[in-house]
C-alpha atoms as a PDB file:
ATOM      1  CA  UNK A   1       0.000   0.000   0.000  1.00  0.00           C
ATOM      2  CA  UNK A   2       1.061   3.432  -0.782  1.00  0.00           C
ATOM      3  CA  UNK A   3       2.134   5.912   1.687  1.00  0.00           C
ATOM      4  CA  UNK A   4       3.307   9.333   2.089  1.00  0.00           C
ATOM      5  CA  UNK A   5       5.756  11.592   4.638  1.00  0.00           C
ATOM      6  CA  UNK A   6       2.261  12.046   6.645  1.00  0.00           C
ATOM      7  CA  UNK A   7       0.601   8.779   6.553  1.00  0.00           C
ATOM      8  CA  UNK A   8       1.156   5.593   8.439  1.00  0.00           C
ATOM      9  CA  UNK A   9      -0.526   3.989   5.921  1.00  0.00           C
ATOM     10  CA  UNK A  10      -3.071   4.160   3.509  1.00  0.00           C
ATOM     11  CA  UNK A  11      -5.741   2.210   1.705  1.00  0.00           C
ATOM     12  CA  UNK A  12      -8.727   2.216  -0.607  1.00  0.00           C
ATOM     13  CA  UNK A  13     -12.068   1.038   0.495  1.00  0.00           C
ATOM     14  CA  UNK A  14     -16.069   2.067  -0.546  1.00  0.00           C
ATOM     15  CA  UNK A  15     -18.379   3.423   1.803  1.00  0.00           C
ATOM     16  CA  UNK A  16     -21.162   1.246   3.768  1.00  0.00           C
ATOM     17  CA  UNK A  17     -22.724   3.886   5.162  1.00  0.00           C
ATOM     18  CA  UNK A  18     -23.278   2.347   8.862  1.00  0.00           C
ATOM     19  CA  UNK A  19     -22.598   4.208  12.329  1.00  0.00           C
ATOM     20  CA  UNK A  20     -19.359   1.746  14.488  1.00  0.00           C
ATOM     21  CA  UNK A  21     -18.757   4.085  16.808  1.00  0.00           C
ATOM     22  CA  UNK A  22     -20.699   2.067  19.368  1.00  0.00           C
ATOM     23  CA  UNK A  23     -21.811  -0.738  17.347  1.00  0.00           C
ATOM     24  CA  UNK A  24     -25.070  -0.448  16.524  1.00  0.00           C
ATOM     25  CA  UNK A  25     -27.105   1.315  14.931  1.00  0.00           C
ATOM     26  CA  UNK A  26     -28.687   1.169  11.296  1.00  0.00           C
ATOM     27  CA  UNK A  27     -28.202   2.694   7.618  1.00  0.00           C
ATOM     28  CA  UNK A  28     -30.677   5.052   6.581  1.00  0.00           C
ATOM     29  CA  UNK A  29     -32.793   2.325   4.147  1.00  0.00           C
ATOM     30  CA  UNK A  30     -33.076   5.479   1.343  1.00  0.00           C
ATOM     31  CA  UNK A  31     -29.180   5.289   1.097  1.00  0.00           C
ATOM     32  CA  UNK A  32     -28.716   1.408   2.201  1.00  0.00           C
ATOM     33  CA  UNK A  33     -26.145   1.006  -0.946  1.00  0.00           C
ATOM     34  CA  UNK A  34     -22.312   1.463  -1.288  1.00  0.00           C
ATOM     35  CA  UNK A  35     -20.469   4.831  -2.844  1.00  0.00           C
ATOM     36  CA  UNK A  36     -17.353   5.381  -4.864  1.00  0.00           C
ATOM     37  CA  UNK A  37     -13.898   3.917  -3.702  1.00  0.00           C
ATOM     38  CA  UNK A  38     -12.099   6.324  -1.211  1.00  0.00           C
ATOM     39  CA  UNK A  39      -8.903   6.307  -0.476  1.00  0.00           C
ATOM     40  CA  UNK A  40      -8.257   6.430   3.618  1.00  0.00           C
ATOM     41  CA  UNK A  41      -5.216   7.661   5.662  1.00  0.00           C
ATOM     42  CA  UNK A  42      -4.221   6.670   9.222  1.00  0.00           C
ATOM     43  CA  UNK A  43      -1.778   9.423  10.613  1.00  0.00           C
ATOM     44  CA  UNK A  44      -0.816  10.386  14.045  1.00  0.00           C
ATOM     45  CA  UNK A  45      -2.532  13.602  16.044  1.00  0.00           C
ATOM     46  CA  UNK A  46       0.673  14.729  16.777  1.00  0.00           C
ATOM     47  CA  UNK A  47      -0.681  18.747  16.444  1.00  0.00           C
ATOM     48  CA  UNK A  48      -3.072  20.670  18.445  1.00  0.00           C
ATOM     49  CA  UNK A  49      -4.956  21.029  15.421  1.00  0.00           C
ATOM     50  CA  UNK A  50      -5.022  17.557  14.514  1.00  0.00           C
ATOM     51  CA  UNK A  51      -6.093  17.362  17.917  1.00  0.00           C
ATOM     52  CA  UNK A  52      -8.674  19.227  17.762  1.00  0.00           C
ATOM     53  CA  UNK A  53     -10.131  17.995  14.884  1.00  0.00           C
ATOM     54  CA  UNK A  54     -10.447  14.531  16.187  1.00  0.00           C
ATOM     55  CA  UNK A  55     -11.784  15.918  19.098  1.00  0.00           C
ATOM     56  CA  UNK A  56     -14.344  17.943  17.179  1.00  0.00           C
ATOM     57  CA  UNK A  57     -15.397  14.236  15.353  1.00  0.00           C
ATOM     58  CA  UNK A  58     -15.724  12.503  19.023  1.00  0.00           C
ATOM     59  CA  UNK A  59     -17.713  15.401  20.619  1.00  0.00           C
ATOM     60  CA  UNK A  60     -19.937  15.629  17.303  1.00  0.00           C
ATOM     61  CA  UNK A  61     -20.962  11.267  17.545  1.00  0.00           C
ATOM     62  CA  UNK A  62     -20.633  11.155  21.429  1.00  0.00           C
ATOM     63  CA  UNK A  63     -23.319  14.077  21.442  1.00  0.00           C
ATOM     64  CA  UNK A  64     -25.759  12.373  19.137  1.00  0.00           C
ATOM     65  CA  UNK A  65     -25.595   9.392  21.257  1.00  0.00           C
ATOM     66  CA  UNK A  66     -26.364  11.651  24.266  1.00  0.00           C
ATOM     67  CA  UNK A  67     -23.266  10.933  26.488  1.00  0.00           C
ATOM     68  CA  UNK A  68     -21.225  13.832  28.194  1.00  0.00           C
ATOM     69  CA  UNK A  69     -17.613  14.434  26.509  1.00  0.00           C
ATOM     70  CA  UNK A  70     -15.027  17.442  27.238  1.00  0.00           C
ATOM     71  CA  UNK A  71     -13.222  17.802  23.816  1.00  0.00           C
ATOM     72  CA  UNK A  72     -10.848  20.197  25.104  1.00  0.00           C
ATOM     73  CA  UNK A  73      -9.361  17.325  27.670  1.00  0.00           C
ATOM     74  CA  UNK A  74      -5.430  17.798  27.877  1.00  0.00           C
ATOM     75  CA  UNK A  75      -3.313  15.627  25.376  1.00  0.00           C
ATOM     76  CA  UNK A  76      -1.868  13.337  28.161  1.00  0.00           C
ATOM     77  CA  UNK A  77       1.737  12.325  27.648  1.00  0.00           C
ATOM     78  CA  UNK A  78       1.062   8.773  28.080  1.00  0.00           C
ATOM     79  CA  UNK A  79      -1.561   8.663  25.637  1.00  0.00           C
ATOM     80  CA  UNK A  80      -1.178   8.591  21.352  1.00  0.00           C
ATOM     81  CA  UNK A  81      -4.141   9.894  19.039  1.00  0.00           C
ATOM     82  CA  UNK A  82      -4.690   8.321  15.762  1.00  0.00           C
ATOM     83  CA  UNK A  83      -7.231   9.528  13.153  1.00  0.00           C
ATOM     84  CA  UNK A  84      -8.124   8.715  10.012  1.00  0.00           C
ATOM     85  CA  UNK A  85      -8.805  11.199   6.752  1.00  0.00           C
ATOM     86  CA  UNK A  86     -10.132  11.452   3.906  1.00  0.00           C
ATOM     87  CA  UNK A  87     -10.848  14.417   1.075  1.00  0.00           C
ATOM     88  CA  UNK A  88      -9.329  16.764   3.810  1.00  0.00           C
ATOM     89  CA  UNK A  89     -11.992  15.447   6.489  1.00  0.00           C
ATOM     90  CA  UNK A  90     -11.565  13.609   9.899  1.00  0.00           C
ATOM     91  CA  UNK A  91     -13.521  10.449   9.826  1.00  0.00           C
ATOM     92  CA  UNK A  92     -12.208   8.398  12.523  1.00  0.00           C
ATOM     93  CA  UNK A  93     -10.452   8.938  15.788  1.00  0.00           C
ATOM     94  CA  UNK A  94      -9.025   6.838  18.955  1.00  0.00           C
ATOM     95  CA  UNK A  95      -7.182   7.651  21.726  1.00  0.00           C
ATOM     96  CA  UNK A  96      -4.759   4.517  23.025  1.00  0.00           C
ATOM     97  CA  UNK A  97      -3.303   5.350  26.734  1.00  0.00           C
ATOM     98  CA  UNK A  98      -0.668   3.472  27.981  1.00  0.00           C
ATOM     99  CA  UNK A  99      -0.273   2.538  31.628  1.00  0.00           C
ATOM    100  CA  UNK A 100       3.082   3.056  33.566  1.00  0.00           C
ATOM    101  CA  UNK A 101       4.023   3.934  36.639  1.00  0.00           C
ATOM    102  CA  UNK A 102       3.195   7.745  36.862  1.00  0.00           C
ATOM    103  CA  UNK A 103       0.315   7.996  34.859  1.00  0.00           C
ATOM    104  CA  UNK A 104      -2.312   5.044  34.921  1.00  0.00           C
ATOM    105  CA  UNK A 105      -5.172   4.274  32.758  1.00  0.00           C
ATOM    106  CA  UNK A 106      -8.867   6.371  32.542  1.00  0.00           C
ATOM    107  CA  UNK A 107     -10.240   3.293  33.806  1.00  0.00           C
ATOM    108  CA  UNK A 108      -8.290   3.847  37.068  1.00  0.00           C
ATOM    109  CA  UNK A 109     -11.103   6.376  38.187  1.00  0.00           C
ATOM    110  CA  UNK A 110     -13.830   3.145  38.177  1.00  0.00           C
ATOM    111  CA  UNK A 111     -11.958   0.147  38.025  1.00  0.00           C
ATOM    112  CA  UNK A 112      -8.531   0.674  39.926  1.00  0.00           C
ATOM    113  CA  UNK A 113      -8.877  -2.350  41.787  1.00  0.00           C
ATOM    114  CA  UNK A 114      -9.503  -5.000  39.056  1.00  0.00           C
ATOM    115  CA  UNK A 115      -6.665  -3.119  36.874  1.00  0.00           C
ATOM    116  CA  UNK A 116      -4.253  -3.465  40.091  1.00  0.00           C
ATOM    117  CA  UNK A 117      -5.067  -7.037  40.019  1.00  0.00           C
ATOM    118  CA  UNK A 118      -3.628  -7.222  36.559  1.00  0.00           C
ATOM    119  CA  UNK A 119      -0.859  -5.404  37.392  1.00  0.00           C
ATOM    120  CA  UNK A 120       0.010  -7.542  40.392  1.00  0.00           C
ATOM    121  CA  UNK A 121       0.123 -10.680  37.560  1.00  0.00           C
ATOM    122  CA  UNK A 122       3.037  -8.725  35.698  1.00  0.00           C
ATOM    123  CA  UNK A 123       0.555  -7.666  32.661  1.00  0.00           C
ATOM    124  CA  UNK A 124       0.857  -4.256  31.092  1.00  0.00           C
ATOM    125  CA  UNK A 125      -1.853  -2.730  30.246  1.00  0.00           C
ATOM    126  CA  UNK A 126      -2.811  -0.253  27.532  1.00  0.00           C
ATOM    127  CA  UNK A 127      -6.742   1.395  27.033  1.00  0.00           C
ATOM    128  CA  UNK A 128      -8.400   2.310  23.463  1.00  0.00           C
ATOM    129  CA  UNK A 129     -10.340   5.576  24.735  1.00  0.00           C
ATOM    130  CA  UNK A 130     -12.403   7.925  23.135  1.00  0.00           C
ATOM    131  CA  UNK A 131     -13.250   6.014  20.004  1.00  0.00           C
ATOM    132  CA  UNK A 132     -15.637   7.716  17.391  1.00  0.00           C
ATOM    133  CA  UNK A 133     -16.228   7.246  13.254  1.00  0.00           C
ATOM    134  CA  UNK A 134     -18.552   9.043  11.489  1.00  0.00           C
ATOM    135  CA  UNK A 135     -21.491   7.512   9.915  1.00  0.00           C
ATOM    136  CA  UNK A 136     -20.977   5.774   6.790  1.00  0.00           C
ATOM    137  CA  UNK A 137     -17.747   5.086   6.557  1.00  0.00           C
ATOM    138  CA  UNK A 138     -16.561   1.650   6.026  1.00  0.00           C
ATOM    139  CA  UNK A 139     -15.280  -1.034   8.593  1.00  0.00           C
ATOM    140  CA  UNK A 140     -11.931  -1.437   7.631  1.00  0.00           C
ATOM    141  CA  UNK A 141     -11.461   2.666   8.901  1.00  0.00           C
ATOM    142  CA  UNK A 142     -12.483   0.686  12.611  1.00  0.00           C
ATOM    143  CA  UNK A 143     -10.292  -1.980  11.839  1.00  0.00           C
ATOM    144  CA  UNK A 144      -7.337  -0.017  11.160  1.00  0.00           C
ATOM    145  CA  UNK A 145      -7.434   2.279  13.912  1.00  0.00           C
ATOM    146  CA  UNK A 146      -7.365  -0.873  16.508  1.00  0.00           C
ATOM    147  CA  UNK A 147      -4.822  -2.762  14.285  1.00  0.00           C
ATOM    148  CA  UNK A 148      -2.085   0.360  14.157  1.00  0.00           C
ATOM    149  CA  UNK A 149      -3.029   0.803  17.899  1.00  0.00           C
ATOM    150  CA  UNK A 150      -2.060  -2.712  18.329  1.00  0.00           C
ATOM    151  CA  UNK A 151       0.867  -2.661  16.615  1.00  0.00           C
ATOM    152  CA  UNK A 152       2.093   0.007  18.811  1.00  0.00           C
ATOM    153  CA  UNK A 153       1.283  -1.459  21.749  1.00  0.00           C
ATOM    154  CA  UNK A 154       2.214  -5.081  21.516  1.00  0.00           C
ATOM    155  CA  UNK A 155       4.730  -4.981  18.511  1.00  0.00           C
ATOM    156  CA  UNK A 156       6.888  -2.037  19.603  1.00  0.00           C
ATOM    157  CA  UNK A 157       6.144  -1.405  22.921  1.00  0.00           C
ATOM    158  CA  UNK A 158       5.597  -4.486  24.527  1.00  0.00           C
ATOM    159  CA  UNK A 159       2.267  -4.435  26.387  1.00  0.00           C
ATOM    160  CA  UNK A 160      -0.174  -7.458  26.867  1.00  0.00           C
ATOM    161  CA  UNK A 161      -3.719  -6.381  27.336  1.00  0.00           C
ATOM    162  CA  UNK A 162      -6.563  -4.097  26.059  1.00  0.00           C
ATOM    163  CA  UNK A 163      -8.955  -2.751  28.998  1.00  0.00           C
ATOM    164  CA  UNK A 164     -11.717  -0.591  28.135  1.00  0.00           C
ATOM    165  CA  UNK A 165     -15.096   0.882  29.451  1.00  0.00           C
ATOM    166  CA  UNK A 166     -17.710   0.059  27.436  1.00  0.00           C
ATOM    167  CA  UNK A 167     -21.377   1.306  27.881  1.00  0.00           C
ATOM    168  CA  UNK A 168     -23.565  -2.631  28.992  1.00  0.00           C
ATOM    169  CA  UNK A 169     -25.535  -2.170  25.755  1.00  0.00           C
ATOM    170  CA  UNK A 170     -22.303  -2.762  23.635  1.00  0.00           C
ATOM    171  CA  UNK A 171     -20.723  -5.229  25.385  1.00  0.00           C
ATOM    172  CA  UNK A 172     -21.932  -8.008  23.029  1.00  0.00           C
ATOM    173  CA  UNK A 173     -20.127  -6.061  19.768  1.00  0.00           C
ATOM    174  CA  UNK A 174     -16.954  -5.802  21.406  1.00  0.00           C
ATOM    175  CA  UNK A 175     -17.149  -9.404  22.493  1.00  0.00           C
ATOM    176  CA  UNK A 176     -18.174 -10.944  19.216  1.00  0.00           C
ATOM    177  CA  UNK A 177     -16.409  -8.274  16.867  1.00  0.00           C
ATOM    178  CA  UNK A 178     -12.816  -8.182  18.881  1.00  0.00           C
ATOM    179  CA  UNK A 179     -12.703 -11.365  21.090  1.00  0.00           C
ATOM    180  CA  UNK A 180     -12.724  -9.345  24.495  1.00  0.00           C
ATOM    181  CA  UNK A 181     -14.112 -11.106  27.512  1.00  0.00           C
ATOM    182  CA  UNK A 182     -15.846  -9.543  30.984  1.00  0.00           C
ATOM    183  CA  UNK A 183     -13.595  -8.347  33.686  1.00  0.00           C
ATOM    184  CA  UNK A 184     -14.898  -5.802  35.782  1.00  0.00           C
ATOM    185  CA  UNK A 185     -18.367  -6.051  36.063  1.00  0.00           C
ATOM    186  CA  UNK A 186     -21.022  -2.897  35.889  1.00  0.00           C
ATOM    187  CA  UNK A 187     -20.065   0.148  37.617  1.00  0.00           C
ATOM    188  CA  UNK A 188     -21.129   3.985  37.036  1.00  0.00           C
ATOM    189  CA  UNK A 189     -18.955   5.830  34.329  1.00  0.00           C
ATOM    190  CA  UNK A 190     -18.365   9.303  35.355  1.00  0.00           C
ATOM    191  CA  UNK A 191     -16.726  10.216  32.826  1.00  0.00           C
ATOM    192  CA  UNK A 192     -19.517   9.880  30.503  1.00  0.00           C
ATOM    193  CA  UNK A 193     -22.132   9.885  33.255  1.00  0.00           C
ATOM    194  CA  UNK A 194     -23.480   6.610  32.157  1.00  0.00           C
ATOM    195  CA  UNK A 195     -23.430   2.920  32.767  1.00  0.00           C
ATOM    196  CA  UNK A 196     -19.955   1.245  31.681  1.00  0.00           C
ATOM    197  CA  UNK A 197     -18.774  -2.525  32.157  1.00  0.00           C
ATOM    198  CA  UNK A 198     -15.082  -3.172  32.256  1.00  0.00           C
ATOM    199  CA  UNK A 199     -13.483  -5.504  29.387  1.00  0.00           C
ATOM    200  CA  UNK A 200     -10.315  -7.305  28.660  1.00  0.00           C
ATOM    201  CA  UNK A 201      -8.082  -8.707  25.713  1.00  0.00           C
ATOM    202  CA  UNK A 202      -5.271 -10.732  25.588  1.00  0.00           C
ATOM    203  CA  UNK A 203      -3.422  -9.119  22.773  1.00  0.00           C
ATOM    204  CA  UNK A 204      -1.645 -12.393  22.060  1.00  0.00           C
ATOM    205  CA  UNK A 205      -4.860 -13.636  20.916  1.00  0.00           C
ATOM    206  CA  UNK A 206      -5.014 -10.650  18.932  1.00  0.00           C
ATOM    207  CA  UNK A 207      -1.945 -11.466  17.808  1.00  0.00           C
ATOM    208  CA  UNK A 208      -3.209 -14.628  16.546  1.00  0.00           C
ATOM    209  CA  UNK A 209      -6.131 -13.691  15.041  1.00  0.00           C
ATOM    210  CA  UNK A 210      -4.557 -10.997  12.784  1.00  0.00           C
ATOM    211  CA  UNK A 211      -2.483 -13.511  11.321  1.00  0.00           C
ATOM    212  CA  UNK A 212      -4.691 -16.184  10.523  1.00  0.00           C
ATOM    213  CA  UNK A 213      -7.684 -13.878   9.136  1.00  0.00           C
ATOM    214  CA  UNK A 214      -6.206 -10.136   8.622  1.00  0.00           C
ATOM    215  CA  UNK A 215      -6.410  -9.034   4.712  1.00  0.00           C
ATOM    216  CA  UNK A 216      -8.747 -12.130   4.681  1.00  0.00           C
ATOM    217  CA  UNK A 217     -12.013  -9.447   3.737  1.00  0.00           C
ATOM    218  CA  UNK A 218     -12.881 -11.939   0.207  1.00  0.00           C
ATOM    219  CA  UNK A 219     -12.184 -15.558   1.921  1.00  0.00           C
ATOM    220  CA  UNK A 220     -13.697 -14.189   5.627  1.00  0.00           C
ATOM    221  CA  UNK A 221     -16.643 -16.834   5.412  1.00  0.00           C
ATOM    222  CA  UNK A 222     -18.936 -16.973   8.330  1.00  0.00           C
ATOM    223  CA  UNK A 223     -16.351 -15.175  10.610  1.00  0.00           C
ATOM    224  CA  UNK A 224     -18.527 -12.393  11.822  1.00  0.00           C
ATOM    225  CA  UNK A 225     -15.265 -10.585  13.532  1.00  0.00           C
ATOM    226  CA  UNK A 226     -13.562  -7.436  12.576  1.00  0.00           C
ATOM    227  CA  UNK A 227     -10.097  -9.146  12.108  1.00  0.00           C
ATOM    228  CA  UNK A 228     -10.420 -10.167   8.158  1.00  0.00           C
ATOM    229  CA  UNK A 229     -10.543  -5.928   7.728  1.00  0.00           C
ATOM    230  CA  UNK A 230      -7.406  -5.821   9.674  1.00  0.00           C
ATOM    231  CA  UNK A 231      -4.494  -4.964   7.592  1.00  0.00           C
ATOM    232  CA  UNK A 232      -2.262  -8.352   6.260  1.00  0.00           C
ATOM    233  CA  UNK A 233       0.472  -9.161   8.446  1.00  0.00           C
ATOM    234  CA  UNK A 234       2.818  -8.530   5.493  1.00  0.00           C
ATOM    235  CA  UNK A 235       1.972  -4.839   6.159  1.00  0.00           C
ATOM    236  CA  UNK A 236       3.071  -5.107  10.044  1.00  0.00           C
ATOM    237  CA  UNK A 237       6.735  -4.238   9.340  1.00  0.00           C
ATOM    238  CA  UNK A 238       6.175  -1.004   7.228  1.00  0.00           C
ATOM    239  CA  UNK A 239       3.613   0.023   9.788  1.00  0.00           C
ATOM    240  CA  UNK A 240       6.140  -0.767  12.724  1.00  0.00           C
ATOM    241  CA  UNK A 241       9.094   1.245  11.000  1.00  0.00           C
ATOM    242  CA  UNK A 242       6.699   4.100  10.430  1.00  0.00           C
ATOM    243  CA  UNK A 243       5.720   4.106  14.093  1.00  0.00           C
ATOM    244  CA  UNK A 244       9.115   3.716  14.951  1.00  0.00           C
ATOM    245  CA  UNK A 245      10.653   6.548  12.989  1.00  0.00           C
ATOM    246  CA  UNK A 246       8.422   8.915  14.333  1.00  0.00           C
ATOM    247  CA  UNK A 247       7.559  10.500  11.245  1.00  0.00           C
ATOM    248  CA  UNK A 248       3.691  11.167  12.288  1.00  0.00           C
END
């Protein structure tokens, strides 16, 4: 796949013109058809007005689901921001915080005592936050926002486990699309000021999953799960050196 000095890595895909921010949620049946081929690209927020952009995206589809979100929170310096683009326009964002010993996780502030059990078994732990793609866009945008964020958790950095606060009503997609499992339980969000339930994944079964099904989006079959719109794992490497470099 093609890339330039500003792109982690780019591909073509049409538009399906469904709503993942969450999950759910249904095409309009007047437009319930696919659009031209657009060509994506995943870069880094590494501006404060790439920043804001992507925060301007995750206030816009966190508002029209009705859930409380401060745009202007402070870029934390444990935390990357990926987005993805296309025609000039932010359509996807997600925040991936990584836990260490001065700064923890967002989850910390509802679930510090199931994350310290994690961290008393040795596993380092990373949290996809503040997820949002705009409607219509197609799945691989989802797929390779959580497959870069992988990458540069697992791959480079050497972390073991997605956590994440997920909203009860959503637990299912997570579970089916991504392989997580329960962990926490049900517990108020106040972040969001609603509901959330606490999941985990093993990113070595991430790991395994990418390679048997990612780039797999023809020969996919029944598998219902997100990873045959992961990238191939012949594209790792040039995604890893990218990351690496630093040049987003």
């Amino acid at each position: 796949m093609q890339t330039d000095d500003d792109t982690i890595i780019s591909f073509e895909a049409a538009t399906s013109l469904r709503d993942l921010m969450v999950g759910e949620g249904r095409p309009d049946p007047a437009m319930e058809h696919e659009i031209d081929v657009q060509t994506f690209h995943i870069r880094m927020a590494n501006s404060a007005g790439r920043r804001e952009s992507a925060s301007l995206l995750l206030k816009k589809m966190y508002c029209w689901r009705g859930y409380a979100v401060d745009p202007a929170t402070a870029h934390a310096l444990n935390k990357i921001t990926l987005f993805a683009e296309t025609g000039g326009a932010t359509v996807g964002t997600m925040s991936l915080c990584l836990d260490n010993d001065e700064v923890g996780l967002p989850a910390d502030e509802n679930f510090r005592d199931k994350l310290d059990e994690l961290r008393g078994q040795r596993r380092r732990l990373c949290e996809p936050s503040r997820l949002a793609i705009d409607k219509g866009m197609s799945k691989r945008v989802f797929a390779s926002l959580i497959h870069i964020s992988y990458i540069y958790a697992h791959n480079i950095h050497g972390y073991t486990d997605y956590v994440i606060e997920v909203n009860p009503r959503h637990v299912m997609f997570y579970k089916r699309m991504l392989g997580f499992r329960d962990f926490g339980g049900e517990r108020p969000c106040t972040r969001v000021g609603a509901p959330a339930v606490l999941l985990r994944l093993d990113l070595a079964y991430m790991g395994e999953q990418i390679r048997q099904l990612g780039g797999r989006m023809e020969q996919h079959g029944n598998d219902r799960s997100f990873y045959p719109y992961f990238f191939p794992p012949g594209d790792e490497p040039g995604i890893t050196s990218r990351l690496i470099q630093g040049r987003n």
